[in-house]
C-alpha atoms as a PDB file:
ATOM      1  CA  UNK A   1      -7.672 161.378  76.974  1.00  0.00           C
ATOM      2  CA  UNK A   2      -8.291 164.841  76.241  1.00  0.00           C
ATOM      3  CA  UNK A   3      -5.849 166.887  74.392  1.00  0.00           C
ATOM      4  CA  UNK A   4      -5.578 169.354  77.174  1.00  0.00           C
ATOM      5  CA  UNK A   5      -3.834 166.198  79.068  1.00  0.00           C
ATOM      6  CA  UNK A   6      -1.622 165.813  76.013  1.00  0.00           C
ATOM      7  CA  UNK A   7       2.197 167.513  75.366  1.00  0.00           C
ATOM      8  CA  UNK A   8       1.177 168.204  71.748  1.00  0.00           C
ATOM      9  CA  UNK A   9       4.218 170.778  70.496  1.00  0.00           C
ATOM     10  CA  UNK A  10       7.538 169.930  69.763  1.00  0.00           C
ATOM     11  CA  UNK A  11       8.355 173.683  71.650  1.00  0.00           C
ATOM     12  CA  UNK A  12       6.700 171.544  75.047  1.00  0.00           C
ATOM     13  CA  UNK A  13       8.833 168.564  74.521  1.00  0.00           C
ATOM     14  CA  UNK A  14      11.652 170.662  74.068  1.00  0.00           C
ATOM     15  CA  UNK A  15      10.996 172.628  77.519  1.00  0.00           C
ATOM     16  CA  UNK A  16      10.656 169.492  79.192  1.00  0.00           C
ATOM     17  CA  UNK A  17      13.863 167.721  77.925  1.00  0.00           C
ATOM     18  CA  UNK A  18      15.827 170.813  78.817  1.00  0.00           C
ATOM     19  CA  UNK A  19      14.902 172.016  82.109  1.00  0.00           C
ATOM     20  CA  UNK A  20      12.917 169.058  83.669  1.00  0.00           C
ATOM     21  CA  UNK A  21      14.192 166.260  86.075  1.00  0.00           C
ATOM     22  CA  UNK A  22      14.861 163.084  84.879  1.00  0.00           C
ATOM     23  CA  UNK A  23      14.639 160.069  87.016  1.00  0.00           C
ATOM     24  CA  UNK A  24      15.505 156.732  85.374  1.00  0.00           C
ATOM     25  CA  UNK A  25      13.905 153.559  85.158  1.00  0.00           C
ATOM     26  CA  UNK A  26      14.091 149.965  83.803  1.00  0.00           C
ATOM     27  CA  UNK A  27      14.766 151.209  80.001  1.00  0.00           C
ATOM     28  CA  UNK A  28      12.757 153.845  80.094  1.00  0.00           C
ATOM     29  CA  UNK A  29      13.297 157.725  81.711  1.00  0.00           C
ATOM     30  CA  UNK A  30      10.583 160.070  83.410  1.00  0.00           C
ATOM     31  CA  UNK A  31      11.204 163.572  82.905  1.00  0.00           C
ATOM     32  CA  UNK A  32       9.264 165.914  85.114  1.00  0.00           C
ATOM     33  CA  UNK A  33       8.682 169.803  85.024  1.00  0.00           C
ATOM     34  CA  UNK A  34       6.360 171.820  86.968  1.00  0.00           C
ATOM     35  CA  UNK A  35       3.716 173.613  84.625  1.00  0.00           C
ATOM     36  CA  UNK A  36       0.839 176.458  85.196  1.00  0.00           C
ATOM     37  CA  UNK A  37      -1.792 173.937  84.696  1.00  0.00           C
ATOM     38  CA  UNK A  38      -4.206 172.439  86.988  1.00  0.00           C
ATOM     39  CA  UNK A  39      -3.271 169.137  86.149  1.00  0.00           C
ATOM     40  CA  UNK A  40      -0.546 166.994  85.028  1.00  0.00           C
ATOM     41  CA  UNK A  41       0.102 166.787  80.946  1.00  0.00           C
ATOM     42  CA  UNK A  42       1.620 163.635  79.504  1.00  0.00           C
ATOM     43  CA  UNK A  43       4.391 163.242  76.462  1.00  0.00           C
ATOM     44  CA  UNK A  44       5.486 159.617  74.837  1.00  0.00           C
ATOM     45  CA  UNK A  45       8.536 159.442  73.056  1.00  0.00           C
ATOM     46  CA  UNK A  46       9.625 156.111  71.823  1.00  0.00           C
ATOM     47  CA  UNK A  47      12.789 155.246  70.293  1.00  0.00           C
ATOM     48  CA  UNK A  48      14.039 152.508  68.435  1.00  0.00           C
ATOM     49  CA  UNK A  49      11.167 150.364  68.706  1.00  0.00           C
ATOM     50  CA  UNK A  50      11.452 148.683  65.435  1.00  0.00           C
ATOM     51  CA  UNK A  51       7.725 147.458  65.097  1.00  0.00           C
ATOM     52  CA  UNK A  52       4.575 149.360  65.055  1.00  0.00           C
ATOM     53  CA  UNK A  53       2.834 146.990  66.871  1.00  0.00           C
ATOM     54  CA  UNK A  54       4.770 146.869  70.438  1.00  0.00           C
ATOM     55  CA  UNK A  55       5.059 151.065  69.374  1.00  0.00           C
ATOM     56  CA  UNK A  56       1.537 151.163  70.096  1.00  0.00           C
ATOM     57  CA  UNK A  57       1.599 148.885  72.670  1.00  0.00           C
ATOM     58  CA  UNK A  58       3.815 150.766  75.064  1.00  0.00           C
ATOM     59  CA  UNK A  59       2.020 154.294  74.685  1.00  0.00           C
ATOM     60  CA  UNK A  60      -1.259 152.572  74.798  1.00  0.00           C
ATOM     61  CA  UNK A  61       0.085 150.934  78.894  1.00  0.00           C
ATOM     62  CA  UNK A  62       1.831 154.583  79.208  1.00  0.00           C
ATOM     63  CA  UNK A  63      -1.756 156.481  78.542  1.00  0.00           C
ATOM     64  CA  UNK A  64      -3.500 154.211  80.490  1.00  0.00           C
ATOM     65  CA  UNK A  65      -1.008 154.433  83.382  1.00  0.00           C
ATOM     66  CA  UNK A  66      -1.368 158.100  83.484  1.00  0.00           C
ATOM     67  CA  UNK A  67      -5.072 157.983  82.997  1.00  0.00           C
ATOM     68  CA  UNK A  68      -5.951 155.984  86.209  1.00  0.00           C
ATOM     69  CA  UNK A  69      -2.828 157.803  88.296  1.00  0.00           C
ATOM     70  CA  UNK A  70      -2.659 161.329  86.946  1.00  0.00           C
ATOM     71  CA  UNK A  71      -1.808 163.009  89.923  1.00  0.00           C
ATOM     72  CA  UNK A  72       1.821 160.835  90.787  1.00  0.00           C
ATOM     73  CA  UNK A  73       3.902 163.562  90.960  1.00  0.00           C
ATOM     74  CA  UNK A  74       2.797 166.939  92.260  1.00  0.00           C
ATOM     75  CA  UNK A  75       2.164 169.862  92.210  1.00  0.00           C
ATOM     76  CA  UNK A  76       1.022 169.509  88.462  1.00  0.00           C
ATOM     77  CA  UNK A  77       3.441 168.787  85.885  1.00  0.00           C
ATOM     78  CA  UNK A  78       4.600 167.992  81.980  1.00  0.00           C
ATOM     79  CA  UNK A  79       5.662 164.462  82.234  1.00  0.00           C
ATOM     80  CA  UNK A  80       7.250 162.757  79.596  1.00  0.00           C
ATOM     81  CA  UNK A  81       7.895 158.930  79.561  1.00  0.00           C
ATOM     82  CA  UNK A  82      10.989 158.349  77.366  1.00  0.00           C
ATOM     83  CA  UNK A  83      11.328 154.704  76.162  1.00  0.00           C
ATOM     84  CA  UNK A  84      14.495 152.931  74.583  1.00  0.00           C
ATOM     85  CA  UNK A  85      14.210 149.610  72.603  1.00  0.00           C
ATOM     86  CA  UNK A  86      14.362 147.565  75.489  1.00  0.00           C
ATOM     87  CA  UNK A  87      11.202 148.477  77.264  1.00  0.00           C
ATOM     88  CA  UNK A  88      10.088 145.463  78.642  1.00  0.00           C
ATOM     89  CA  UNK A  89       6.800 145.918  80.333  1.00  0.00           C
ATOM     90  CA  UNK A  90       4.064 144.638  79.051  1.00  0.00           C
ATOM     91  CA  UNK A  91       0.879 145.333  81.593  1.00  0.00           C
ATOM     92  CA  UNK A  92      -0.337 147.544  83.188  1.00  0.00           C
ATOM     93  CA  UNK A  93       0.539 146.291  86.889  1.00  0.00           C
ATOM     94  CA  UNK A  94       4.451 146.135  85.673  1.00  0.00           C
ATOM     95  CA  UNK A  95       4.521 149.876  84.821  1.00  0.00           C
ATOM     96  CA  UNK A  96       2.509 150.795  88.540  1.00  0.00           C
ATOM     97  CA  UNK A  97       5.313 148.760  90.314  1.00  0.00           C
ATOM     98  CA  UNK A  98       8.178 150.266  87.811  1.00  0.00           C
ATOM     99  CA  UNK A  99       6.868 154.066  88.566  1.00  0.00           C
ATOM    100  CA  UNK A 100       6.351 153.178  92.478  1.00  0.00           C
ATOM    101  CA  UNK A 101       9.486 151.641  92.832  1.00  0.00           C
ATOM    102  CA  UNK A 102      11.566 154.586  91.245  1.00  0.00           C
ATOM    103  CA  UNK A 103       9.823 156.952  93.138  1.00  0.00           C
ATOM    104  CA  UNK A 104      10.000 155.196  96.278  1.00  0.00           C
ATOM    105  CA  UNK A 105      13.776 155.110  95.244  1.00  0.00           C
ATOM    106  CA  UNK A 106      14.156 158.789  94.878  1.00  0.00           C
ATOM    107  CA  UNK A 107      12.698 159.911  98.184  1.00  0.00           C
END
């Protein structure tokens, strides 16, 4: 992903957290603010996952998520997936069904 795609600054986060919507999954929270930008940005924040291993696991599903459906929510946004410890998804296909169904949910 490019790093224009990317939330890099903790001043982003921040903005995000603060004035952007949260809708709440399985474990895990979507917070969503409209930006300036032509396209969406992304932001992973994991906590309490012990392990390095499933760490990188989840933001590597997360990334790849948003890679192959950037434009999910519109008009362009800063989106930040927010996982607790019991994140349980562990493919691809789980987190497209998660996302739709919470979506679907909020409409």
């Amino acid at each position: 992903m490019a790093k224009t795609d990317l939330l890099r600054k903790s001043k982003e986060f921040q903005k995000v957290y603060r004035r952007g919507k949260r809708l709440r999954g399985n474990n895990y929270s979507l917070i969503c603010l409209a930006n300036k930008h032509e396209t969406s940005r992304l932001g992973i924040s994991v906590h309490g996952v012990k392990t390095a291993v499933r760490r990188n696991r989840i933001k590597r599903i997360i990334r790849e998520f948003f890679r192959l459906r950037k434009n999910f929510i519109s008009p362009p946004s800063d989106i930040v997936f927010a996982v607790r410890n019991k994140f349980s998804l562990n493919s691809l296909a789980e987190m497209n069904q998660s996302v739709s169904d919470m979506l679907r949910r909020r409409k």
